[in-house]
C-alpha atoms as a PDB file:
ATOM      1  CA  UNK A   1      19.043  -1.980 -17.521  1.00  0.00           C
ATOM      2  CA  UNK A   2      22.482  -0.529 -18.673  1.00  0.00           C
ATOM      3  CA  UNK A   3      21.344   2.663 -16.992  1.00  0.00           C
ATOM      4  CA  UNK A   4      20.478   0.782 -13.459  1.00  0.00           C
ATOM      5  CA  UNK A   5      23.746  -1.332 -13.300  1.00  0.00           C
ATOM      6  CA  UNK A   6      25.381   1.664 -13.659  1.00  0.00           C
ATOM      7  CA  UNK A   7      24.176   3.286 -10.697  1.00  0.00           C
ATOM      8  CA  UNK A   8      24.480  -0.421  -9.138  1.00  0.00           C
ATOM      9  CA  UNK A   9      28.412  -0.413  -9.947  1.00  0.00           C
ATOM     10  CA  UNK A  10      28.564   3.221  -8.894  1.00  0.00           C
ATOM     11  CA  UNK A  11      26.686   2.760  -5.692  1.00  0.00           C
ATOM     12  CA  UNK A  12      29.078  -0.730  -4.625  1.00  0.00           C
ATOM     13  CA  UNK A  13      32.377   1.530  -5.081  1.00  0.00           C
ATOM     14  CA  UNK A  14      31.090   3.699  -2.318  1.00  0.00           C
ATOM     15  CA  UNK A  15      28.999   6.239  -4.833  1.00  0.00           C
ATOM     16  CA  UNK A  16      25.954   8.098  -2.076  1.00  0.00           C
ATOM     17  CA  UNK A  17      24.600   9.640  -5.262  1.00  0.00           C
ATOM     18  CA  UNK A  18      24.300   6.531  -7.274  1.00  0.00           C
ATOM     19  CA  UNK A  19      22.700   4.486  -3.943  1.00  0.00           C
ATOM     20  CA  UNK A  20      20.356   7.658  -3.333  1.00  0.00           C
ATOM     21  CA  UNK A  21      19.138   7.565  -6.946  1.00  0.00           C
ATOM     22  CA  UNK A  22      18.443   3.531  -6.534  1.00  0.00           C
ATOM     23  CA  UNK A  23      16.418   4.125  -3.292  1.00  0.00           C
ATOM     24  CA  UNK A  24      14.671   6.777  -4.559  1.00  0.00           C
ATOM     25  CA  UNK A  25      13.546   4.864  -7.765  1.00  0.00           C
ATOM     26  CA  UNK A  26      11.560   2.252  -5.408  1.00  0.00           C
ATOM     27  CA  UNK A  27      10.895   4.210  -2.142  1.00  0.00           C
ATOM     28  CA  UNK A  28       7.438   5.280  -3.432  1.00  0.00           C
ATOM     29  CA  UNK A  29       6.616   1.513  -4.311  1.00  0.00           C
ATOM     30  CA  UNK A  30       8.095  -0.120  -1.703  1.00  0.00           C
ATOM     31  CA  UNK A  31       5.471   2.425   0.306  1.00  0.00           C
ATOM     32  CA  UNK A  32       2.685   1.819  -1.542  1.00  0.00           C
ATOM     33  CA  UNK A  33       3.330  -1.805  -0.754  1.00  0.00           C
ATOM     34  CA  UNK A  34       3.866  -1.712   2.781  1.00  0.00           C
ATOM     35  CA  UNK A  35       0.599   0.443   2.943  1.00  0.00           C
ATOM     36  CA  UNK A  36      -1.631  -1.974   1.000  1.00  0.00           C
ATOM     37  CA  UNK A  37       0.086  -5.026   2.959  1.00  0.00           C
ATOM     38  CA  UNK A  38      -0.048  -3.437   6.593  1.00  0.00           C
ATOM     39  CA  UNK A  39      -3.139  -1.086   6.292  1.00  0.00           C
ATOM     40  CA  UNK A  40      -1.704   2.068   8.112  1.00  0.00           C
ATOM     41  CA  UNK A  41       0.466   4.456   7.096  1.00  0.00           C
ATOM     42  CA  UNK A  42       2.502   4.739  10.457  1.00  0.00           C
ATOM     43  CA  UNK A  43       3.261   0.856   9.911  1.00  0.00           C
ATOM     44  CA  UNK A  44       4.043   1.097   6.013  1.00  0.00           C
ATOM     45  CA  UNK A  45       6.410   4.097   6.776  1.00  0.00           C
ATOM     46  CA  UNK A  46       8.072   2.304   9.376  1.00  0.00           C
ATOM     47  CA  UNK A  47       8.342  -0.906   6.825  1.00  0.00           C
ATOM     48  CA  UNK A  48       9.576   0.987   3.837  1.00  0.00           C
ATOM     49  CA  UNK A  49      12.381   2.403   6.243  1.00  0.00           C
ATOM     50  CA  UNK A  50      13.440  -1.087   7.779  1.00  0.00           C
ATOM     51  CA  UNK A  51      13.063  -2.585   3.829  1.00  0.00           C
ATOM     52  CA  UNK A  52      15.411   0.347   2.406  1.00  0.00           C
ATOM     53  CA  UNK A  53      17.899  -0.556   5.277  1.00  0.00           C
ATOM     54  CA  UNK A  54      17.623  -4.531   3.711  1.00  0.00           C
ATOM     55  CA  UNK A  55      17.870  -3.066  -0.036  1.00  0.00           C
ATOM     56  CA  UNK A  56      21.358  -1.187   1.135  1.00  0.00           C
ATOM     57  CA  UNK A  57      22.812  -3.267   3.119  1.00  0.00           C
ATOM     58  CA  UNK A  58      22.042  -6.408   0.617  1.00  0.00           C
ATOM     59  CA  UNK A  59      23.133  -4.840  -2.398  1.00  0.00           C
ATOM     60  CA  UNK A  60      26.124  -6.579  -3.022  1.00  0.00           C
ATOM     61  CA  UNK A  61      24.380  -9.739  -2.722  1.00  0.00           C
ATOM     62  CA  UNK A  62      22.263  -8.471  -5.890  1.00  0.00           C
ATOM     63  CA  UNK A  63      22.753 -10.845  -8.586  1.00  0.00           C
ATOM     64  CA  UNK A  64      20.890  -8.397 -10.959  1.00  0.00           C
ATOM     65  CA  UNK A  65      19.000 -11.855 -12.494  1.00  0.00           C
ATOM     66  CA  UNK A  66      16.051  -9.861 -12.715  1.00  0.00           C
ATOM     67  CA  UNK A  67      15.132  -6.032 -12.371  1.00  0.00           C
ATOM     68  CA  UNK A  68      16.156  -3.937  -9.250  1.00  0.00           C
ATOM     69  CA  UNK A  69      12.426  -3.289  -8.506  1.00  0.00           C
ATOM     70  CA  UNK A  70      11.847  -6.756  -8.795  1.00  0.00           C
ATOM     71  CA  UNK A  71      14.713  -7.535  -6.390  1.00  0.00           C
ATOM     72  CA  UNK A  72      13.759  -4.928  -3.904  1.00  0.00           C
ATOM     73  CA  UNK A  73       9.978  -5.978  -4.132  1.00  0.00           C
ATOM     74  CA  UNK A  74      10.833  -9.876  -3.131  1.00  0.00           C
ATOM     75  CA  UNK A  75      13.064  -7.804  -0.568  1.00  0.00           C
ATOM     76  CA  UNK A  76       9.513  -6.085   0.471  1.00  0.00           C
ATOM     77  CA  UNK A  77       7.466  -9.344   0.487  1.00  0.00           C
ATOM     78  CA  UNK A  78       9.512 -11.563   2.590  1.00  0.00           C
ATOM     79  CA  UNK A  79      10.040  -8.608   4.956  1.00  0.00           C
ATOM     80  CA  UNK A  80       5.938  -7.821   5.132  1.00  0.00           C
ATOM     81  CA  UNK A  81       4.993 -11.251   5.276  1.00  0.00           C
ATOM     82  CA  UNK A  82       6.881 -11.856   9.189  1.00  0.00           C
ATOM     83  CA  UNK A  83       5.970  -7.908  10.251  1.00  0.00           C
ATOM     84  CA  UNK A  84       4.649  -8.618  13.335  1.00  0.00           C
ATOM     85  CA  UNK A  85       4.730  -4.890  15.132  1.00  0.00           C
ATOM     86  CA  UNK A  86       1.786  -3.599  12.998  1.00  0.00           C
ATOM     87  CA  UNK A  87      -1.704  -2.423  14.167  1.00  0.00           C
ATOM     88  CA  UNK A  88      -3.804  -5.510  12.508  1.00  0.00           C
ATOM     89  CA  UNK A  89      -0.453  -7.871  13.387  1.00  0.00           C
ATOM     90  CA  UNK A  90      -1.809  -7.068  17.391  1.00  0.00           C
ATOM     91  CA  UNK A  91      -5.170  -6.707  16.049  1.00  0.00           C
ATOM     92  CA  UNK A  92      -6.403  -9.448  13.382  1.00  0.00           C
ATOM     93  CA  UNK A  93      -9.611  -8.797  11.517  1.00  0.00           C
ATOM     94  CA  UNK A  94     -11.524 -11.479   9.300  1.00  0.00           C
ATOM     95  CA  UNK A  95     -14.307 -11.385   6.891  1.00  0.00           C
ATOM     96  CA  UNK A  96     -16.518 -12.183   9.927  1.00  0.00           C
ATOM     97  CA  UNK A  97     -15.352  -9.748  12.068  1.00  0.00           C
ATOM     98  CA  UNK A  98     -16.007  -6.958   9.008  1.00  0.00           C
ATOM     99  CA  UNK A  99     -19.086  -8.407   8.280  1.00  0.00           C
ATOM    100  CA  UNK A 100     -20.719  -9.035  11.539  1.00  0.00           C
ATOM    101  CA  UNK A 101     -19.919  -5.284  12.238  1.00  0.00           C
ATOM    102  CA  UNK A 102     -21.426  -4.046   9.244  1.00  0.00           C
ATOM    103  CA  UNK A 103     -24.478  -5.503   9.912  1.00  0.00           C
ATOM    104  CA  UNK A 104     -25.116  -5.173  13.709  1.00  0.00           C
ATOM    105  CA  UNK A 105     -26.309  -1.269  12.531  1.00  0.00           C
ATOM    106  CA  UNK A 106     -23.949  -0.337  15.947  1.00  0.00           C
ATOM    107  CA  UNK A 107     -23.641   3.441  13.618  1.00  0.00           C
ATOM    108  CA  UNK A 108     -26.973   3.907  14.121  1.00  0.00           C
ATOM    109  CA  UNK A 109     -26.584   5.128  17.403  1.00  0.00           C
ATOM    110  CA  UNK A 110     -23.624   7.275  17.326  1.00  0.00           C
ATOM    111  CA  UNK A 111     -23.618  11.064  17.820  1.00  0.00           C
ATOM    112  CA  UNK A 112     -22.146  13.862  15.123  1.00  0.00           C
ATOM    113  CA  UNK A 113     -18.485  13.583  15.917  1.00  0.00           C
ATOM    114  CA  UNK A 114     -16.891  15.174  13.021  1.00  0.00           C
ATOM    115  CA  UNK A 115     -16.545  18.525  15.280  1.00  0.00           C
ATOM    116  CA  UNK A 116     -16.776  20.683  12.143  1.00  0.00           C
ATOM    117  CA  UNK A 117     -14.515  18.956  10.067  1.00  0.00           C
ATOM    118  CA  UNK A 118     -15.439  18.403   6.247  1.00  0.00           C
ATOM    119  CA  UNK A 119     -17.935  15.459   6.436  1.00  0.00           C
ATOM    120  CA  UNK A 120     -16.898  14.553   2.623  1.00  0.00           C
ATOM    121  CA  UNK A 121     -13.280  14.420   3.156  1.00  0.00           C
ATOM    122  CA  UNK A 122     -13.964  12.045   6.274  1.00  0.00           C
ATOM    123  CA  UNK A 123     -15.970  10.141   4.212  1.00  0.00           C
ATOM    124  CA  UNK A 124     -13.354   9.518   1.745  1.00  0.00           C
ATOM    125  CA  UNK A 125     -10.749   8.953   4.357  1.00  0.00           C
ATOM    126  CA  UNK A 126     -13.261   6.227   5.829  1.00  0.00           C
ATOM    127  CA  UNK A 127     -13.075   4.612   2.260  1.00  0.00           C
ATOM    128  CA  UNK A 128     -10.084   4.446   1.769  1.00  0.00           C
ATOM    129  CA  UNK A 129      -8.901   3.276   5.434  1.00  0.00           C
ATOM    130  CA  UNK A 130     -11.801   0.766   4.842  1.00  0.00           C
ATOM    131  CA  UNK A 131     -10.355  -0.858   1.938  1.00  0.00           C
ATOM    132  CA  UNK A 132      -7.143  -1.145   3.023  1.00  0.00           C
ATOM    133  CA  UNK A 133      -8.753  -2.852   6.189  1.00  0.00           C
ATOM    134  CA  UNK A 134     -10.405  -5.647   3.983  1.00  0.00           C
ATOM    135  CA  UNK A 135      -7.168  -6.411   2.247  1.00  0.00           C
ATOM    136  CA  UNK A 136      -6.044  -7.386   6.268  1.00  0.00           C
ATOM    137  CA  UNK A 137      -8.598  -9.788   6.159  1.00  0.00           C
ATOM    138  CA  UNK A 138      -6.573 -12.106   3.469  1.00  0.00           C
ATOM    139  CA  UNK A 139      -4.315 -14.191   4.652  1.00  0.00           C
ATOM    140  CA  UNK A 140      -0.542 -13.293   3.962  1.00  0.00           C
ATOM    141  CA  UNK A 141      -0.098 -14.875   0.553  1.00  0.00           C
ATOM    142  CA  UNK A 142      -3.706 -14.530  -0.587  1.00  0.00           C
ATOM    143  CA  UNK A 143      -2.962 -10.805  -0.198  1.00  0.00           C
ATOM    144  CA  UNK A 144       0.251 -10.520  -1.907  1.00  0.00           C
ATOM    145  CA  UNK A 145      -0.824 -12.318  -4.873  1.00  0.00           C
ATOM    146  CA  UNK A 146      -4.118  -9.747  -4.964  1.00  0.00           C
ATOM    147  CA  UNK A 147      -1.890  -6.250  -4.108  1.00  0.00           C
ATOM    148  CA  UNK A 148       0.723  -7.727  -6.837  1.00  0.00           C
ATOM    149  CA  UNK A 149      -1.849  -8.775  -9.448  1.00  0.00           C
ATOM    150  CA  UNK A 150      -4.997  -5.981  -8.546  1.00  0.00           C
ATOM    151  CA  UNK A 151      -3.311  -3.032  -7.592  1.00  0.00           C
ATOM    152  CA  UNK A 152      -0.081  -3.239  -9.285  1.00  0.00           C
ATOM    153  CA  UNK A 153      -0.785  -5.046 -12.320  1.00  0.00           C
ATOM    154  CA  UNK A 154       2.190  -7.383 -12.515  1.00  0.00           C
ATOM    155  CA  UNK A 155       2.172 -10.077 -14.895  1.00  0.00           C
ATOM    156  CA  UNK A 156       1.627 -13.401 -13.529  1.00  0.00           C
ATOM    157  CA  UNK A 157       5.794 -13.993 -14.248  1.00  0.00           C
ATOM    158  CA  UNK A 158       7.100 -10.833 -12.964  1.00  0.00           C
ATOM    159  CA  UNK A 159       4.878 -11.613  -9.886  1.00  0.00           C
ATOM    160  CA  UNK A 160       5.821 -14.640  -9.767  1.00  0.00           C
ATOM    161  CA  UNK A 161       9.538 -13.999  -9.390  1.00  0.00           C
ATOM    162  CA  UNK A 162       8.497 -11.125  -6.648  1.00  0.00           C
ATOM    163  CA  UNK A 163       7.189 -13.920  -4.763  1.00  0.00           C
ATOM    164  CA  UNK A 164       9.194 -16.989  -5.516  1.00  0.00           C
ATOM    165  CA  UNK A 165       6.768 -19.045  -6.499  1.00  0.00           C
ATOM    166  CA  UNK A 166       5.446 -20.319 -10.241  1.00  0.00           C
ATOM    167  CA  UNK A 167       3.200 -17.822 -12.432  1.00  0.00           C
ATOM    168  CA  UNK A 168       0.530 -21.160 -12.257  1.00  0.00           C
ATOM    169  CA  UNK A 169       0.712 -21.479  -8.245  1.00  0.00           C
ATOM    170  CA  UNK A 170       0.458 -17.323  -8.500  1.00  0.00           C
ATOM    171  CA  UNK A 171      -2.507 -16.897 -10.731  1.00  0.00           C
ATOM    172  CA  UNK A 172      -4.135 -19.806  -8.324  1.00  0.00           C
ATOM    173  CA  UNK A 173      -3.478 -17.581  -5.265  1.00  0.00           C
ATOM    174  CA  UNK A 174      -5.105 -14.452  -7.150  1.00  0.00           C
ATOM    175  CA  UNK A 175      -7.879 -16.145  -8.189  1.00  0.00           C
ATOM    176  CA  UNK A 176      -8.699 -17.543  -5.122  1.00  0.00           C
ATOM    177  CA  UNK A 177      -8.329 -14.156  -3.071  1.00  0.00           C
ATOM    178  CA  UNK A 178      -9.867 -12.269  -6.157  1.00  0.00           C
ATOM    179  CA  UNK A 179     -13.085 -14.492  -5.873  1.00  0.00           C
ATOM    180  CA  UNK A 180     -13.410 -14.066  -1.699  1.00  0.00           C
ATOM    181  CA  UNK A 181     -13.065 -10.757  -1.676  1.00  0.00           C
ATOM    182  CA  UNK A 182     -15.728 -10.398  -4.109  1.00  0.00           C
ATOM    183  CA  UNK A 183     -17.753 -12.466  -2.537  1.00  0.00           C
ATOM    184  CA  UNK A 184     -17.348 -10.125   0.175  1.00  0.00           C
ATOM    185  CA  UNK A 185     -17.597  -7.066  -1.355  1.00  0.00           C
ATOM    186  CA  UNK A 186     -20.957  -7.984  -3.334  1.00  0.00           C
ATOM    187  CA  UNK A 187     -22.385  -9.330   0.346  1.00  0.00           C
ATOM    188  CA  UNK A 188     -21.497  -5.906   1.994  1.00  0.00           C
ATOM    189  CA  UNK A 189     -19.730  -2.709   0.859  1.00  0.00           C
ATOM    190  CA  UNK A 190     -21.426  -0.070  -1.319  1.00  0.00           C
ATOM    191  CA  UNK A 191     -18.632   0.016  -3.149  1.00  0.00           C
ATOM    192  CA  UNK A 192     -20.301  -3.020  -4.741  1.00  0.00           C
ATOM    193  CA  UNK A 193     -23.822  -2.420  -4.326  1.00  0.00           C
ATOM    194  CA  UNK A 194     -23.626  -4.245  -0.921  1.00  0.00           C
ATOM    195  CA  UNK A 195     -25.900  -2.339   1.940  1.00  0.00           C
ATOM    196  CA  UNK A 196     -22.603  -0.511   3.522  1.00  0.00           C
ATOM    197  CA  UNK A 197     -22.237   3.280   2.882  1.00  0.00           C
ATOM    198  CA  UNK A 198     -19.094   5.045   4.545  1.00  0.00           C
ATOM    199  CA  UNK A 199     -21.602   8.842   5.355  1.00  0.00           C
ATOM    200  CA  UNK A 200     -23.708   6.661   7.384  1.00  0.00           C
ATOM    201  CA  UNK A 201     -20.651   5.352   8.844  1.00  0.00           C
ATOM    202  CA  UNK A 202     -18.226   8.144   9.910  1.00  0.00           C
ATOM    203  CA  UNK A 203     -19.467   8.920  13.425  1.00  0.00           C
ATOM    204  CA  UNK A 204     -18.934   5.317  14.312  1.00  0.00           C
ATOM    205  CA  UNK A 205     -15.577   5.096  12.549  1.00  0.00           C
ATOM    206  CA  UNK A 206     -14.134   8.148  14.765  1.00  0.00           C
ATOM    207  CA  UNK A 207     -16.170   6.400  17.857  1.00  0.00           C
ATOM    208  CA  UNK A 208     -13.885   3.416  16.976  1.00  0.00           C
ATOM    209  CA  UNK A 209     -11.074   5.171  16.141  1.00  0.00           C
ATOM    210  CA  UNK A 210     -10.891   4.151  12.629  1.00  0.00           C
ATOM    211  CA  UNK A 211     -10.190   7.788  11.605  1.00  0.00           C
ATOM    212  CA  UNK A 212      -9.085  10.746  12.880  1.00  0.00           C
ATOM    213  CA  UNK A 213     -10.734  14.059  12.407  1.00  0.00           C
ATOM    214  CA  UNK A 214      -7.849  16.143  13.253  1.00  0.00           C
ATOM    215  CA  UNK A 215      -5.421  13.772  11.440  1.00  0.00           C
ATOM    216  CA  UNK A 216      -6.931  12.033   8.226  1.00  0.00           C
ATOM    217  CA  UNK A 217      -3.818  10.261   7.307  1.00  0.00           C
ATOM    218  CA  UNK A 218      -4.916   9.376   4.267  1.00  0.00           C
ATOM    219  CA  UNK A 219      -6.179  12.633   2.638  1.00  0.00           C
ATOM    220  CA  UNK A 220      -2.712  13.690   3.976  1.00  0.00           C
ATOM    221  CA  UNK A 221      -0.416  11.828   1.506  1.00  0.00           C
ATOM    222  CA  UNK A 222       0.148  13.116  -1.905  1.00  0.00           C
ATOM    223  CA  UNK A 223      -0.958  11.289  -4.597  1.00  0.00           C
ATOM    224  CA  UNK A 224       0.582   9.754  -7.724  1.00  0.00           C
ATOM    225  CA  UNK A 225      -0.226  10.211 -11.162  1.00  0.00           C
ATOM    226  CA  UNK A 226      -0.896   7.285 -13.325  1.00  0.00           C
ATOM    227  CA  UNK A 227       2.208   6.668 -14.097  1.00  0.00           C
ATOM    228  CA  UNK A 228       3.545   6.476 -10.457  1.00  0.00           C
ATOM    229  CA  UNK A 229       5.776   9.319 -11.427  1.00  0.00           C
ATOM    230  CA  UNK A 230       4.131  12.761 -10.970  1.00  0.00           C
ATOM    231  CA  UNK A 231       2.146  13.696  -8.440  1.00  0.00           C
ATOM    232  CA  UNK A 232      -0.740  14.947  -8.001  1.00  0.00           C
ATOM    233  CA  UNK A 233      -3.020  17.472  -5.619  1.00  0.00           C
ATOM    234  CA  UNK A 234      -5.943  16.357  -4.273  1.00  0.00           C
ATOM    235  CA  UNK A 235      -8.858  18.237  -6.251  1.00  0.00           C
ATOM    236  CA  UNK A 236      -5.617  19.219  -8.274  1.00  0.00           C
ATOM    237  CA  UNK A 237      -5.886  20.364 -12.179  1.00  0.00           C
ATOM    238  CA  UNK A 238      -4.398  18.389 -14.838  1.00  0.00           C
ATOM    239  CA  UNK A 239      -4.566  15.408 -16.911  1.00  0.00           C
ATOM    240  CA  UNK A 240      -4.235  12.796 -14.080  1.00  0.00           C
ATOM    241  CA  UNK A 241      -7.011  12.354 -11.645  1.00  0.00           C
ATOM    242  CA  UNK A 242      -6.793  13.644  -8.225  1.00  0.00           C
ATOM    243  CA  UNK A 243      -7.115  11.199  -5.195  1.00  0.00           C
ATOM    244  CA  UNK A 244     -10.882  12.148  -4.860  1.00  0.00           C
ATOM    245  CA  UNK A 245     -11.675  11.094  -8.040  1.00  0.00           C
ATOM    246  CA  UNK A 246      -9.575   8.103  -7.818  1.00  0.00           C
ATOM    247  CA  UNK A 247     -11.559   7.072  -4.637  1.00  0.00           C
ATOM    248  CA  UNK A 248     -15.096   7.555  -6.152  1.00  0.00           C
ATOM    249  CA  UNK A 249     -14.052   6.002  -9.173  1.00  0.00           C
ATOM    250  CA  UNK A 250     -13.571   2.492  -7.467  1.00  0.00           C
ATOM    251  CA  UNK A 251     -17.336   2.604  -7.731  1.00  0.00           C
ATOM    252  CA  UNK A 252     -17.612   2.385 -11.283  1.00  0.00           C
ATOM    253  CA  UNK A 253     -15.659  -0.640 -11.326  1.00  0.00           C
ATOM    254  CA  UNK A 254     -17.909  -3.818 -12.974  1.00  0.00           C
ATOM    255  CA  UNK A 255     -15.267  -6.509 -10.815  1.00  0.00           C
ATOM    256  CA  UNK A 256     -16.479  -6.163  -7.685  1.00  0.00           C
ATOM    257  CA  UNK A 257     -12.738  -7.298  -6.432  1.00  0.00           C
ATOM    258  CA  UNK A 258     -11.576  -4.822  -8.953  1.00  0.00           C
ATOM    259  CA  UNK A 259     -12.783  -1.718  -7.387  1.00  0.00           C
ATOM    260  CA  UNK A 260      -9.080  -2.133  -5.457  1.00  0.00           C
ATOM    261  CA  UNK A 261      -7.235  -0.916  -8.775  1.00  0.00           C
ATOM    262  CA  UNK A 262      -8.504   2.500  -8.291  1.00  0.00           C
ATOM    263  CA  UNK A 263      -7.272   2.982  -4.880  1.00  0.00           C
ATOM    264  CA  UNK A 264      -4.904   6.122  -4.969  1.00  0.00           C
ATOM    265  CA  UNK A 265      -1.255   6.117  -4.853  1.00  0.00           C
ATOM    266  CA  UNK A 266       1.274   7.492  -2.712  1.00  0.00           C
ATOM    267  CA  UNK A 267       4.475   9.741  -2.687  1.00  0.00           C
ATOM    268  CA  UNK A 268       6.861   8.118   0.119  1.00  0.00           C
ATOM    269  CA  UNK A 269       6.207  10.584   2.951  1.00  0.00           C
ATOM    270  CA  UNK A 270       8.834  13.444   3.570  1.00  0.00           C
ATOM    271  CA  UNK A 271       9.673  11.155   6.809  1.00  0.00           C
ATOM    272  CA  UNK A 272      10.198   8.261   5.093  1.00  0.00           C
ATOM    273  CA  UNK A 273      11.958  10.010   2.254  1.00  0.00           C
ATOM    274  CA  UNK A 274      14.681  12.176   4.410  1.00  0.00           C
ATOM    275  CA  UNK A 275      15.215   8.557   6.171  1.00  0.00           C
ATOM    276  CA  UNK A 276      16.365   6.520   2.854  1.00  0.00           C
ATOM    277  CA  UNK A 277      18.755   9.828   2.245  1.00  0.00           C
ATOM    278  CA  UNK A 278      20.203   9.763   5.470  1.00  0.00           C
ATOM    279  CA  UNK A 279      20.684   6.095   5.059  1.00  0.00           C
ATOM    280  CA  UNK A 280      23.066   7.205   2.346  1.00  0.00           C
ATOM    281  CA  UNK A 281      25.626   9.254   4.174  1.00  0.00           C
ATOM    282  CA  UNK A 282      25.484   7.284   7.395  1.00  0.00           C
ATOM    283  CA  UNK A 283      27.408   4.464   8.206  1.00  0.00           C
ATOM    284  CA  UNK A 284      25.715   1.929   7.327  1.00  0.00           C
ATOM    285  CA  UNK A 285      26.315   2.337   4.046  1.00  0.00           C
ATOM    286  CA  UNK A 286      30.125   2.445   4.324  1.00  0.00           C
ATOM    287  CA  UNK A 287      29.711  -0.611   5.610  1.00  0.00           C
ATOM    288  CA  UNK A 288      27.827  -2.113   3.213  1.00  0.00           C
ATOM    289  CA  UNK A 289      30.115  -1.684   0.218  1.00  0.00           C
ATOM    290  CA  UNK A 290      33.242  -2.254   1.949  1.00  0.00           C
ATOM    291  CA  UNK A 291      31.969  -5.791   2.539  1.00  0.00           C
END
């Protein structure tokens, strides 16, 4: 913490450095975040930009009761909890909707539309997309509490804190979203033995638009090691897993709601990134510490 209110002092008397290093210490959450809360990564790169404008231009206001990340995350929540310009803001989806469509067998009758592209990598976009289309199927708080407590592995206080609520009305949320998407998962996805299998699926998901052949957004992030820190190649050497065998490990998850802790993570995207560093030098920030 003595390191961080450094950079916080630095970055109020007008330091860019010292504000750049702050941003940069939560873009890549913040992202991560966005993505697991909005479900595309046009509408979390969009979010993380309009949050990092919030985390500048609030920084004053930081009362540093808690940790930056912490700070910035509540930032994140209330933010992604009214985002109303996103895909599956215009577009709702429900349990229902997910599970009426995986059983009317609609794939069946789809033609080979992966024009040559690699079938595997589509299937792991379709995955992945998948998943973070189920999470839009919570309702807002249901799915905070489940990203914070599933994905990210906050304690039930730090979470807590993140979402202004108590750690006993927190854990209630996560159980209860923990236990329907289970339920859910158990019913339908392969992921957890349900009758759903993304190959069989992949025609119909480009037929529907649900990915992209030419642009697999997903397979084209970089992933994070473990430790959020370091990333990582996909199909990459080294002692951290790549994002392919991140995304097949979800399946040898025992809680079926579980199988969400595996999902990769992100690096910020170079858009996203060059964004929070122009942020620095522009004008908005020399307005925000001479306040």
């Amino acid at each position: 913490m003595t390191d961080e209110n450094a950079l916080i002092d630095a970055a109020l008397a007008g330091d860019e450095k010292a504000l750049g290093k702050l941003l940069a210490s939560v873009q890549d959450q913040v992202f991560n975040l966005a993505l697991r809360m909005l479900g595309t990564v046009p509408d979390a790169e969009d979010a993380t930009q309009e949050v990092l404008v919030k985390a500048c231009t609030r920084l004053s206001g930081f009362r540093r009761e808690s940790a930056f990340s912490t700070w910035v995350f509540r930032i994140a929540l209330n933010h992604l909890a009214t985002y109303r310009k996103g895909l599956f803001a215009q577009r709702p989806v429900s349990f229902d909707v997910y599970g009426e469509d995986i059983a009317s067998g609609r794939e069946h009758d789809v033609p080979d539309l992966a024009g040559g592209a690699d079938r595997s990598l589509l299937e792991r976009e379709l995955k992945v997309s998948c998943m973070h289309g189920m999470l839009q199927c919570l309702d807002v708080e249901g799915r905070s509490a489940f990203v914070l407590g599933t994905m990210f592995k906050m304690d039930s206080r730090a979470a807590a804190d993140a979402l202004g609520i108590t750690p006993e009305a927190y854990r209630q949320r996560l159980s209860r979203a923990r236990a329907r998407m289970a339920e859910f998962l158990t019913a339908y996805c392969g992921v957890a033995g349900g009758p759903c299998r993304c190959a069989r699926r992949v025609d119909y998901a480009i037929a529907t638009h649900r990915i992209d052949p030419a642009r697999p957004g997903f397979q084209a992030l970089e992933a994070l090691a473990e430790d959020a820190c370091e990333p990582v190649a996909a199909g990459g050497r080294g002692g951290a897993p790549s994002a392919k065998a991140r995304t097949d490990a979800m399946e040898l998850l025992d809680d079926a709601s579980g199988v969400f802790a595996s999902l990769p993570r992100y690096r910020c995207p170079s858009d996203a990134a060059a964004f929070a560093r122009s942020l620095v030098a522009s004008d908005v920030f020399a307005q925000a510490v001479s306040e």
